[in-house]
C-alpha atoms as a PDB file:
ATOM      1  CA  UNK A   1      12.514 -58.769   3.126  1.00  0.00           C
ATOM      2  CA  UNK A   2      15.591 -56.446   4.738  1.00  0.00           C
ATOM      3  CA  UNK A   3      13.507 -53.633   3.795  1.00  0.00           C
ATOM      4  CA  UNK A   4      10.163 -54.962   5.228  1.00  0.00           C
ATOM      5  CA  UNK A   5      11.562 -55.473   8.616  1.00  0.00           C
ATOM      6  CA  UNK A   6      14.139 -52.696   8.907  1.00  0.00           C
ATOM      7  CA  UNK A   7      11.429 -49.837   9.814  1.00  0.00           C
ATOM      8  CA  UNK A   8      11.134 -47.030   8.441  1.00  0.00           C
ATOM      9  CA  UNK A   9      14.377 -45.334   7.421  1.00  0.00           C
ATOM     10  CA  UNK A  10      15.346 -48.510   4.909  1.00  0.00           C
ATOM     11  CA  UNK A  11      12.074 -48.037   3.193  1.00  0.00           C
ATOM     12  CA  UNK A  12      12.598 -44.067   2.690  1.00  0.00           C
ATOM     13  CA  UNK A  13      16.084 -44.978   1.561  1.00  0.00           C
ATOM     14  CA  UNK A  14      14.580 -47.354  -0.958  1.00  0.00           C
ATOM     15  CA  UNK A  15      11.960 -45.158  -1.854  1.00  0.00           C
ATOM     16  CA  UNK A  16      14.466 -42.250  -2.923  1.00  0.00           C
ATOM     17  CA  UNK A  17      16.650 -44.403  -5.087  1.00  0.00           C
ATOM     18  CA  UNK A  18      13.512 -46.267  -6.651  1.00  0.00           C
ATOM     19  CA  UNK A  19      12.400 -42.638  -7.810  1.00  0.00           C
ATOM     20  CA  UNK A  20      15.002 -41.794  -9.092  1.00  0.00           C
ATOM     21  CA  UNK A  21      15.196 -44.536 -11.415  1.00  0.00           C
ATOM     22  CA  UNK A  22      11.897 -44.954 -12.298  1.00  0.00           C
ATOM     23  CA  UNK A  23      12.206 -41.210 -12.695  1.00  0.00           C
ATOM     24  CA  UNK A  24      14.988 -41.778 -15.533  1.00  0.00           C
ATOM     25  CA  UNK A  25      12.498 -44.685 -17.149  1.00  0.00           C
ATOM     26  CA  UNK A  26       9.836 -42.732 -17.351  1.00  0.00           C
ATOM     27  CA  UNK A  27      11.461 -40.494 -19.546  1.00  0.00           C
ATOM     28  CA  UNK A  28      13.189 -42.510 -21.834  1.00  0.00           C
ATOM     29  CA  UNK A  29       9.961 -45.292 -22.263  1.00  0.00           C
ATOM     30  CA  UNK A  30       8.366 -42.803 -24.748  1.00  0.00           C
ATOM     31  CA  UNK A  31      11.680 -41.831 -26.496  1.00  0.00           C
ATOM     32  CA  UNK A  32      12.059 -45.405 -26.917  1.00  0.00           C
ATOM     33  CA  UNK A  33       8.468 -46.634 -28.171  1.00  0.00           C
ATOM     34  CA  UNK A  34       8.467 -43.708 -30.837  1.00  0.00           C
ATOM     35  CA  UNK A  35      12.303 -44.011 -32.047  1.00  0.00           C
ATOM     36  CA  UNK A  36      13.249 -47.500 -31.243  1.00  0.00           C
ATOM     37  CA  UNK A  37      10.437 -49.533 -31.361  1.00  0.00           C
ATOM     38  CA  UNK A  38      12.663 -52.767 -31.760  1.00  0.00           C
ATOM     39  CA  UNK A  39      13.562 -52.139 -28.204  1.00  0.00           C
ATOM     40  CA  UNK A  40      10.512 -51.603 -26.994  1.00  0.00           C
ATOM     41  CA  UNK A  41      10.271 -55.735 -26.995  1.00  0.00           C
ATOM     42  CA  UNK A  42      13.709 -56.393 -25.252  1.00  0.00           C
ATOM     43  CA  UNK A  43      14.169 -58.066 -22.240  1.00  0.00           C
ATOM     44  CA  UNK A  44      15.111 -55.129 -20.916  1.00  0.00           C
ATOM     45  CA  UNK A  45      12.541 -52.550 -21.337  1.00  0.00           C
ATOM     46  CA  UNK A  46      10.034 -55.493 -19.700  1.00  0.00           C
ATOM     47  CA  UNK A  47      12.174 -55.445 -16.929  1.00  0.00           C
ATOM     48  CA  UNK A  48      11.776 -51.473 -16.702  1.00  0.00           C
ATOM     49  CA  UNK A  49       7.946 -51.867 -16.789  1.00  0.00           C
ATOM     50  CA  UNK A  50       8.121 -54.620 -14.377  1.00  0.00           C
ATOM     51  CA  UNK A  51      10.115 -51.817 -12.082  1.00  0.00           C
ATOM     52  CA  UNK A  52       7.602 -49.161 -12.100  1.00  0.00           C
ATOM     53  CA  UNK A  53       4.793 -51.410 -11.341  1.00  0.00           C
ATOM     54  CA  UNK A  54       6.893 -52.785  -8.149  1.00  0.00           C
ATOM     55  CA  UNK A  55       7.146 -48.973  -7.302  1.00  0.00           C
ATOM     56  CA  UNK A  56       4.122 -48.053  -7.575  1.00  0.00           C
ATOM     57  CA  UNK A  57       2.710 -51.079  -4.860  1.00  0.00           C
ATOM     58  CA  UNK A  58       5.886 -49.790  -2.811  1.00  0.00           C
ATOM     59  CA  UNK A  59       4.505 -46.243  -2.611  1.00  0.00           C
ATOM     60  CA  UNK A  60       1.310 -47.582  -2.019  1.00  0.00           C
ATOM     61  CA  UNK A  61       2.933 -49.846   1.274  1.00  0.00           C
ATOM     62  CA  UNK A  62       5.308 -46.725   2.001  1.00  0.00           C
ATOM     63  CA  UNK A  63       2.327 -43.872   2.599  1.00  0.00           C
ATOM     64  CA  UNK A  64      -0.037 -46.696   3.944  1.00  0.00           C
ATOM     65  CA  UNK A  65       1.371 -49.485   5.417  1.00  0.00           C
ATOM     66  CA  UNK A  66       4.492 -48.125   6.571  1.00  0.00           C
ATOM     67  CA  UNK A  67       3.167 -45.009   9.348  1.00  0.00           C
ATOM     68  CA  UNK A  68       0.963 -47.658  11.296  1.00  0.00           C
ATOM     69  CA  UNK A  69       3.709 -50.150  11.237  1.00  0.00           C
ATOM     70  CA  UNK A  70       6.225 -47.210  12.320  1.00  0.00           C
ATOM     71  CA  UNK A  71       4.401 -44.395  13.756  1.00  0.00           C
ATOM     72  CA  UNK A  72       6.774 -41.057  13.781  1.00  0.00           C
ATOM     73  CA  UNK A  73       8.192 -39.826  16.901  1.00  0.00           C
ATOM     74  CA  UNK A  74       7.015 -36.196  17.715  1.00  0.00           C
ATOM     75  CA  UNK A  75       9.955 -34.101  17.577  1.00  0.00           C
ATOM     76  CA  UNK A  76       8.455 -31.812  20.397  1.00  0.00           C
ATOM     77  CA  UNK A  77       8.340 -33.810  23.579  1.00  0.00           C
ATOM     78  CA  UNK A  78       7.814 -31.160  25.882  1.00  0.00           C
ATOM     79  CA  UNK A  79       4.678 -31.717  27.865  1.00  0.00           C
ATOM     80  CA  UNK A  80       4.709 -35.695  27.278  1.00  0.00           C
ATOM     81  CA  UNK A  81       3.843 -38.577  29.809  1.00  0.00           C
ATOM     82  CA  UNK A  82       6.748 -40.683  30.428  1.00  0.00           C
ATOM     83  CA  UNK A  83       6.040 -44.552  30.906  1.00  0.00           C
ATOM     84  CA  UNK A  84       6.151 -43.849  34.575  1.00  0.00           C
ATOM     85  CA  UNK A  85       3.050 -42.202  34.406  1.00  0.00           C
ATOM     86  CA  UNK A  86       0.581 -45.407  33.778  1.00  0.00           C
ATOM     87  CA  UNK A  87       3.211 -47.618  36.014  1.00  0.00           C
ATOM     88  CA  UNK A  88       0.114 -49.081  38.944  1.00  0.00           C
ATOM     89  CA  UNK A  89       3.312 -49.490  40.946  1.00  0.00           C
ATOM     90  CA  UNK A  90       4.606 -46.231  40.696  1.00  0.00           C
ATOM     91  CA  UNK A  91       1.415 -44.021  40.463  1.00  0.00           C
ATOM     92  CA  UNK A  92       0.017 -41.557  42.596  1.00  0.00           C
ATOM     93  CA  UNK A  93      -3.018 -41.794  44.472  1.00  0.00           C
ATOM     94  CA  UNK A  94      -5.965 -39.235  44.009  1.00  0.00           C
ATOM     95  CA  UNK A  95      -5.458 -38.028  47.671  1.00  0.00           C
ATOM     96  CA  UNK A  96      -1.486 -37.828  46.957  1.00  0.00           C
ATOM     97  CA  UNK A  97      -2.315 -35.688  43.998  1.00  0.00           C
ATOM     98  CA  UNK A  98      -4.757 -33.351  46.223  1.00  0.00           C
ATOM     99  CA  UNK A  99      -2.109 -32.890  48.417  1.00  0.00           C
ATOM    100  CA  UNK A 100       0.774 -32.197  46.677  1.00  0.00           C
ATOM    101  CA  UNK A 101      -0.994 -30.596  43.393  1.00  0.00           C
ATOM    102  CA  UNK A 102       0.377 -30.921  39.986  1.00  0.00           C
ATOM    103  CA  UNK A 103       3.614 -29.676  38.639  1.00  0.00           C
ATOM    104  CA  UNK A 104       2.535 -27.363  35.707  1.00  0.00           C
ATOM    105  CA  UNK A 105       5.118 -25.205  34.177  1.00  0.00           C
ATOM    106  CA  UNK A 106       4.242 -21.352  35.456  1.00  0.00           C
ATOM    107  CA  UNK A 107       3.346 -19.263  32.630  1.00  0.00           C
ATOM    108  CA  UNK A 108       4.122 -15.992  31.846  1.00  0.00           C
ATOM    109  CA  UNK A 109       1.613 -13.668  30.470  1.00  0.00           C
ATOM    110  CA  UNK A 110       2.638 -10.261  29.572  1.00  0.00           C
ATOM    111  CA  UNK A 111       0.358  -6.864  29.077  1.00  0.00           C
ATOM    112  CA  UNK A 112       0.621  -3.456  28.198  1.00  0.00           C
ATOM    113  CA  UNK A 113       1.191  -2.376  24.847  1.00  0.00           C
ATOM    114  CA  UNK A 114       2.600  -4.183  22.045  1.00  0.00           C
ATOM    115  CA  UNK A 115       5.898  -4.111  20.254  1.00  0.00           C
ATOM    116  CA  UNK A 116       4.807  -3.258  16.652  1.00  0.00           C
ATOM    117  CA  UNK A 117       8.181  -4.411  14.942  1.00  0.00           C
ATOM    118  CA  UNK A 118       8.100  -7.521  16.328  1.00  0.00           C
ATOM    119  CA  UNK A 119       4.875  -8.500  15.863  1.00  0.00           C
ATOM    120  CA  UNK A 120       5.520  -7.034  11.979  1.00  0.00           C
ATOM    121  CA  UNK A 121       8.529  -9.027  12.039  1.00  0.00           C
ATOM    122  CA  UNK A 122       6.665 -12.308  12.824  1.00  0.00           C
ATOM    123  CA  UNK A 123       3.970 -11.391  10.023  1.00  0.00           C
ATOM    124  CA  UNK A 124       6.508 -11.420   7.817  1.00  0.00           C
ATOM    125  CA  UNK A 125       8.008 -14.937   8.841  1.00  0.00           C
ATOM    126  CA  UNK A 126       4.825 -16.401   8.738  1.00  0.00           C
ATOM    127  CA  UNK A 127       3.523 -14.947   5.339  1.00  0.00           C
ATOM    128  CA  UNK A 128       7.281 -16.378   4.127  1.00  0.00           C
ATOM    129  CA  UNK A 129       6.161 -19.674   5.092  1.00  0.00           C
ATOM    130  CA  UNK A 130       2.803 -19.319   3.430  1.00  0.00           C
ATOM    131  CA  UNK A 131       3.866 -18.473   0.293  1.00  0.00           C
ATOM    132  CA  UNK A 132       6.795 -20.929   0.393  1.00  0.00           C
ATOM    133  CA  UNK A 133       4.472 -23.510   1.422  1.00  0.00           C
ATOM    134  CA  UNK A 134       2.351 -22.519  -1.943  1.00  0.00           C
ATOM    135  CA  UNK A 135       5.459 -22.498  -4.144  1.00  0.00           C
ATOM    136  CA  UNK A 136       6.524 -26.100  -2.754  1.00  0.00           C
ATOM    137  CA  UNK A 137       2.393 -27.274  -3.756  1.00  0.00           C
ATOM    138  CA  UNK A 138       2.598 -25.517  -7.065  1.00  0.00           C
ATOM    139  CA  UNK A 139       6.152 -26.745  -8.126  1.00  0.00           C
ATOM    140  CA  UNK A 140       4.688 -30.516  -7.388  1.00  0.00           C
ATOM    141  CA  UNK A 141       1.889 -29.406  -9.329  1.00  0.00           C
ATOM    142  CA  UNK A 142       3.777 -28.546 -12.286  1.00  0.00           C
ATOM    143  CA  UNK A 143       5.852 -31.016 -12.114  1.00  0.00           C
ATOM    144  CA  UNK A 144       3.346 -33.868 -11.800  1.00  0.00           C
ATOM    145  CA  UNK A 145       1.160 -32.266 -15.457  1.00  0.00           C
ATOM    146  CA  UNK A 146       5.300 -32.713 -16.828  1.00  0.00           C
ATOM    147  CA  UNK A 147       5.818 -35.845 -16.339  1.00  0.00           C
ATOM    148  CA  UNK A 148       2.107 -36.704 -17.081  1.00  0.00           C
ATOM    149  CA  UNK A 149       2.311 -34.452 -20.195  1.00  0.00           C
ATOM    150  CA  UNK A 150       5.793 -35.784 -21.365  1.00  0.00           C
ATOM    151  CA  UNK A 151       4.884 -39.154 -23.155  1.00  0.00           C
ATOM    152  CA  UNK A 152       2.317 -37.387 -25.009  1.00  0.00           C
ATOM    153  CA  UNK A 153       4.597 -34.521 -25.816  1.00  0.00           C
ATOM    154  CA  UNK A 154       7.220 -36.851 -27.667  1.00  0.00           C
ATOM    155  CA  UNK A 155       4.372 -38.924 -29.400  1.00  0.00           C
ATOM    156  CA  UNK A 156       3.343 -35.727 -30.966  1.00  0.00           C
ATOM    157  CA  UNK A 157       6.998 -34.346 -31.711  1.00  0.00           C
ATOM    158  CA  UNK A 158       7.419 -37.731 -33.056  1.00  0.00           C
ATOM    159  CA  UNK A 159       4.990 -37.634 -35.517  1.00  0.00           C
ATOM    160  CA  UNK A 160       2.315 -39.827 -33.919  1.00  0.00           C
ATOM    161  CA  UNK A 161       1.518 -43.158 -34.962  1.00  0.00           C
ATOM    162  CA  UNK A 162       2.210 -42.017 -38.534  1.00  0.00           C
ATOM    163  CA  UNK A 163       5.554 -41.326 -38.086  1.00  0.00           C
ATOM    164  CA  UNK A 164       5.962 -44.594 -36.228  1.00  0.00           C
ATOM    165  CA  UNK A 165       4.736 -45.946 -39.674  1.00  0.00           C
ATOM    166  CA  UNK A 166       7.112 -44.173 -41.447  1.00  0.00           C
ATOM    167  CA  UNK A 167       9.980 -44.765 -39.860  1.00  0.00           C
ATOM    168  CA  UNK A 168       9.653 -48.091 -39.934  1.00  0.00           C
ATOM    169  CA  UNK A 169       8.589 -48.451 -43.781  1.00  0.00           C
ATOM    170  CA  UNK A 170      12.260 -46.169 -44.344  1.00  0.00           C
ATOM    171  CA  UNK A 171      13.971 -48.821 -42.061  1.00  0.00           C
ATOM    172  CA  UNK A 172      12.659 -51.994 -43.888  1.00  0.00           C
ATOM    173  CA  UNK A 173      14.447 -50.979 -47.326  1.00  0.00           C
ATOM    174  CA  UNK A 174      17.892 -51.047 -45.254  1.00  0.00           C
ATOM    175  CA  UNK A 175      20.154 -53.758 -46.231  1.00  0.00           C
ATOM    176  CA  UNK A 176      23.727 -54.834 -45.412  1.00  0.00           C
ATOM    177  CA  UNK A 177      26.407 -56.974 -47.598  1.00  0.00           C
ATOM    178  CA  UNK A 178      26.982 -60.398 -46.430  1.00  0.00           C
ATOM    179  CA  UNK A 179      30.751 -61.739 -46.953  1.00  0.00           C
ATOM    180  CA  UNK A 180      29.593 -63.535 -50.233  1.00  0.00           C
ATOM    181  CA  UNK A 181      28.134 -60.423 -51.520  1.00  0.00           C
ATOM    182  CA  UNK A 182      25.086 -61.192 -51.518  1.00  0.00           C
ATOM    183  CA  UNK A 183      23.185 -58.011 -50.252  1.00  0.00           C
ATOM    184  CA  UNK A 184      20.119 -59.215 -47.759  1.00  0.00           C
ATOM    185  CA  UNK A 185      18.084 -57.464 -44.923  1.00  0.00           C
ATOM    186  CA  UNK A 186      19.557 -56.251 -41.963  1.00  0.00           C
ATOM    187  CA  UNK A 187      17.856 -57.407 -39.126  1.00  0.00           C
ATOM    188  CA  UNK A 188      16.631 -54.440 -37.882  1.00  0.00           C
ATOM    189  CA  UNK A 189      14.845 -54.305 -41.217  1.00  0.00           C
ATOM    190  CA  UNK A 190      12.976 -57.622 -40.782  1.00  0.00           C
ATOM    191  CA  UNK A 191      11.318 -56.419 -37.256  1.00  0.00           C
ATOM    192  CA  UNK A 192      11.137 -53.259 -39.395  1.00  0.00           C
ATOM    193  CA  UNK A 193       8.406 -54.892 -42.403  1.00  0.00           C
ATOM    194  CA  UNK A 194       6.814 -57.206 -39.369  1.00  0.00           C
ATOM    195  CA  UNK A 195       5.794 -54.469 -37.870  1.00  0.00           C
ATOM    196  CA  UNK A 196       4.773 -52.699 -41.294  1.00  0.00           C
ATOM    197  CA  UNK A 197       2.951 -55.309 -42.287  1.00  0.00           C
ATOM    198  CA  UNK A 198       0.772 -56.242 -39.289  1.00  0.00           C
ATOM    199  CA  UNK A 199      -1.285 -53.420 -40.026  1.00  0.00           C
ATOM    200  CA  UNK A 200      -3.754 -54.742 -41.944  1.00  0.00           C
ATOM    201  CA  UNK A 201      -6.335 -51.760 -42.237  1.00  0.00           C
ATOM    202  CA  UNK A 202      -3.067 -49.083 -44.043  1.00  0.00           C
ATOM    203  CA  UNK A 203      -3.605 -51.111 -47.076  1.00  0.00           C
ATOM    204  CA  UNK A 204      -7.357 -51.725 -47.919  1.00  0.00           C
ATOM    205  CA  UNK A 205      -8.915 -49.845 -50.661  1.00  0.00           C
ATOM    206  CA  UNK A 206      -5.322 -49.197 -52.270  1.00  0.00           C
ATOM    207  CA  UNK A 207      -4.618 -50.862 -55.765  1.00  0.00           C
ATOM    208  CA  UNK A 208      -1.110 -52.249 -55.923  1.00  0.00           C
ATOM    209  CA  UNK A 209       0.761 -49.704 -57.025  1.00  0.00           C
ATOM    210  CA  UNK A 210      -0.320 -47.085 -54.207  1.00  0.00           C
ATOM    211  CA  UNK A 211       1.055 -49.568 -51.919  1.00  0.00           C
ATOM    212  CA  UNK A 212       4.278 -49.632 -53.781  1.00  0.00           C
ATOM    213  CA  UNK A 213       4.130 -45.534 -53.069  1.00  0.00           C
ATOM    214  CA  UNK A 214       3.087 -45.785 -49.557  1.00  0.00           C
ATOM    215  CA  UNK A 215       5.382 -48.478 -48.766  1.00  0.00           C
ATOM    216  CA  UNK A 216       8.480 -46.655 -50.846  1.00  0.00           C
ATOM    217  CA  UNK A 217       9.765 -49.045 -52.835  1.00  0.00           C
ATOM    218  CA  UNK A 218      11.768 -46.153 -54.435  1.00  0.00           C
ATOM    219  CA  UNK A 219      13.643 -46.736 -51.539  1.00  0.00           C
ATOM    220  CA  UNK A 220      14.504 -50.538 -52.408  1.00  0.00           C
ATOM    221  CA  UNK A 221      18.609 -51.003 -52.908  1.00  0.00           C
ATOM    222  CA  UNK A 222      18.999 -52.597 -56.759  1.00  0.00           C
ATOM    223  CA  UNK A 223      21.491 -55.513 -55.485  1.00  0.00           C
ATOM    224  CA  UNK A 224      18.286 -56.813 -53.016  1.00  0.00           C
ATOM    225  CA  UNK A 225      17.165 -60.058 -54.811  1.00  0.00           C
ATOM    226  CA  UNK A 226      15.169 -61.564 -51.676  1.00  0.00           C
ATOM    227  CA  UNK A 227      12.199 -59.285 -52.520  1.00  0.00           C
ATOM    228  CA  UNK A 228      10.743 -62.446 -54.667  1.00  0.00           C
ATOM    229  CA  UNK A 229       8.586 -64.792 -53.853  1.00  0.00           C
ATOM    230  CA  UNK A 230      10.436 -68.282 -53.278  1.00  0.00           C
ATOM    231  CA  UNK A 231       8.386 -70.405 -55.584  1.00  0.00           C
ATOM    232  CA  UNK A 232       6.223 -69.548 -58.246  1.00  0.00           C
ATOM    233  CA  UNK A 233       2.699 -70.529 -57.026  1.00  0.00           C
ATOM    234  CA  UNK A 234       3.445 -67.346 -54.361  1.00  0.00           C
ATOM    235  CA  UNK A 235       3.057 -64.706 -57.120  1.00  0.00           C
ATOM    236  CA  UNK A 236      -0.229 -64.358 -57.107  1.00  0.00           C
ATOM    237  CA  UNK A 237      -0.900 -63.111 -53.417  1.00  0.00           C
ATOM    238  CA  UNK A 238       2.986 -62.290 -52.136  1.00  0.00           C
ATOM    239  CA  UNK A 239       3.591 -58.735 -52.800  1.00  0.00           C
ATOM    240  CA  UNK A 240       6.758 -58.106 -50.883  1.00  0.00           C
ATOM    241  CA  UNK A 241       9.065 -60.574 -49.055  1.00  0.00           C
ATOM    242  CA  UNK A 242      12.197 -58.642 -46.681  1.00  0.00           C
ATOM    243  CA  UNK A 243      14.687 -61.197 -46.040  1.00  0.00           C
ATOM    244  CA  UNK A 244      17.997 -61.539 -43.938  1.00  0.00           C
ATOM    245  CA  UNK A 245      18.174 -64.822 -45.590  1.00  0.00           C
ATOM    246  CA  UNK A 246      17.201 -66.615 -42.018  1.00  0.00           C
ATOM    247  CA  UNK A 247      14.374 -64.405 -41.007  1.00  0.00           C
ATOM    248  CA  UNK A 248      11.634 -62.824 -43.434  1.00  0.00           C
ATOM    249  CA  UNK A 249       8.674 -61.229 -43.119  1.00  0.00           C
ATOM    250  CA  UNK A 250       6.065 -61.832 -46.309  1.00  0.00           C
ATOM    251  CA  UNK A 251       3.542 -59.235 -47.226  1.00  0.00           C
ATOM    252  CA  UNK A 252       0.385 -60.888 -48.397  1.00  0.00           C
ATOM    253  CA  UNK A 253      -2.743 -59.120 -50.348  1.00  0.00           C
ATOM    254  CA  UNK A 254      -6.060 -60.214 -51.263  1.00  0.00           C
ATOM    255  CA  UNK A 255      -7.349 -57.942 -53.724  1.00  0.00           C
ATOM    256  CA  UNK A 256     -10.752 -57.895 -55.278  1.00  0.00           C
ATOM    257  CA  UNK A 257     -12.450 -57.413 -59.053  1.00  0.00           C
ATOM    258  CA  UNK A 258     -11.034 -54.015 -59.375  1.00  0.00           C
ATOM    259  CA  UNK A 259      -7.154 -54.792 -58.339  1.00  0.00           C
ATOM    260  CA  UNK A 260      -7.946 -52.715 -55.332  1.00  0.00           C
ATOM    261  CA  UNK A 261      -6.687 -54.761 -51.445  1.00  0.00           C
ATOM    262  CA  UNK A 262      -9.686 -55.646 -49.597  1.00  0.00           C
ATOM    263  CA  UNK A 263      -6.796 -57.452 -47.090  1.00  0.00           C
ATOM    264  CA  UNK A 264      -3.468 -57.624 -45.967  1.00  0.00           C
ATOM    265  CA  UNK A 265      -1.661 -60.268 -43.818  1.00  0.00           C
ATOM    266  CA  UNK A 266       1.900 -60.856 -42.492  1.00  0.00           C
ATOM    267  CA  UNK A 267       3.239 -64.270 -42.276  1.00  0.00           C
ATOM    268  CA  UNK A 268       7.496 -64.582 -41.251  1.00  0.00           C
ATOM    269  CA  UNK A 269       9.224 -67.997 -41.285  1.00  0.00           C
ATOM    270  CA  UNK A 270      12.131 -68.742 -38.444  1.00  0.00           C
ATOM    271  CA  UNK A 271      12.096 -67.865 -35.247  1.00  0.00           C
ATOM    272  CA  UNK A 272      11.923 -64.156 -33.957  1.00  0.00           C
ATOM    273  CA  UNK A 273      15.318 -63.066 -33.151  1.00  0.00           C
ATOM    274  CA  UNK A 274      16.962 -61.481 -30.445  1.00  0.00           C
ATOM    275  CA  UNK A 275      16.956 -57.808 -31.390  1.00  0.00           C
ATOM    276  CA  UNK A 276      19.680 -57.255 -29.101  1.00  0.00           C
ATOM    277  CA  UNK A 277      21.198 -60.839 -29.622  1.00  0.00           C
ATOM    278  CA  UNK A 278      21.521 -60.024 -33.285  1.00  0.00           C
ATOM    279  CA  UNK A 279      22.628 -56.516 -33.000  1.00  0.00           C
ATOM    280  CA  UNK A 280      25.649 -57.343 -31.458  1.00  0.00           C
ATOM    281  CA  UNK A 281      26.689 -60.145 -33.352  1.00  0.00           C
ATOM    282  CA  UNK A 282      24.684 -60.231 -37.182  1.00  0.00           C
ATOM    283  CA  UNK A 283      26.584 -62.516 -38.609  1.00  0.00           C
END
């Protein structure tokens, strides 16, 4: 609301630190859904989104709203009417004006023959403008297909959507030692095989050992026991279970005649935990 009624220089002021920031977001939004999707969930990075989409309606108020609520002052007032001038009480009559004329400025023409290096030197100044003035509109230009260009950029250097799927099957098999030695899940590794296994089209067609290859259960640590199902009357359609021993994500197939998965579901038990909550203090 201070900005709203302060005119015109508050809102510029706000404009150049909002840009700034949302500057820095937009560059790290796309590092952060490729590399650390976890985050991508947090509180904070919905906060971030919620910022650009507040500066993007204050642009739209700053280049709209904002010159008809503040017009700018002309910085060349030669030749203006003062307030004087549409006064009733202190105008001039049409007759006064016949009479004493108006008070023009007296201009100066001059002839003969012109001074070739100054009129060279103000071609120069004024092709110096036009070219700066195309350098300004082409380094916008470029920089506007950047930042466009930039979130696709890192997808690709990333590895696409593949990648993403990679990365995240690698992180699943990561486990940490609790103090009773039992080795479980880190919890990075449960949002990890939730997010692995809500894809239910990457498995169809596969028999059950291609999905133990695509989902690299080379990489499974020996001393991880929470890979089994927790009662018997699972074994038939749980095919992987990634446990921190309070949060799990389950891995169920549905496969047909021929052993090959015609589906795929995820179910998880407890609640979904605070990536950031949990990071800080896993025990």
């Amino acid at each position: 609301m201070l900005i709203v009624i302060s005119g015109q220089d508050r809102w510029k002021l706000w404009m150049r630190g909002m840009s700034w920031f949302c500057l820095g977001v937009w560059g790290l939004l796309p590092i952060v859904y490729c590399f650390f999707p976890a985050l991508a969930d947090s509180d904070m990075l919905k906060m971030c989104r919620l910022i650009l989409l507040i500066y993007l309606a204050s642009a739209v108020l700053y280049y709209v709203v904002v010159p008809v609520l503040w017009p700018r002052m002309l910085k060349n007032a030669e030749g203006s009417v003062g307030i004087d001038a549409v006064n009733p009480t202190k105008g001039k009559t049409v007759k006064q004006i016949a009479e004493n004329g108006i008070n023009y400025k007296p201009r100066k023409f001059l002839f003969g023959k012109a001074d070739e290096k100054l009129v060279a030197h103000w071609g120069m100044v004024g092709k110096a403008i036009i070219a700066l003035s195309k350098t300004r509109r082409r380094r916008v230009a470029v920089f506007a297909v950047i930042l466009l260009a930039w979130p696709l950029l890192v997808f690709t250097l990333s590895g696409g959507s593949q990648g993403i799927y990679e990365r995240d099957v690698e992180l699943m098999w990561e486990t940490v030692r609790l103090p009773d030695g039992t080795v479980v899940a880190s919890v990075p590794a449960v949002e990890a095989a939730r997010r692995v296994f809500a894809d239910d089209v990457a498995l169809r067609g596969l028999t059950r050992d291609e999905v133990r290859k695509l989902l690299r259960f080379d990489l499974m640590n020996p001393e991880y026991k929470l890979n089994r199902p927790r009662y018997s009357w699972e074994e038939g359609r749980m095919f992987l279970r990634i446990s921190s021993g309070r949060n799990s994500a389950f891995l169920q197939l549905g496969t047909n005649d021929e052993g090959k998965v015609v589906v795929s579901w995820m179910e998880s038990f407890a609640d979904t935990p605070n990536f950031l909550k949990e990071a800080v203090n896993p025990e």
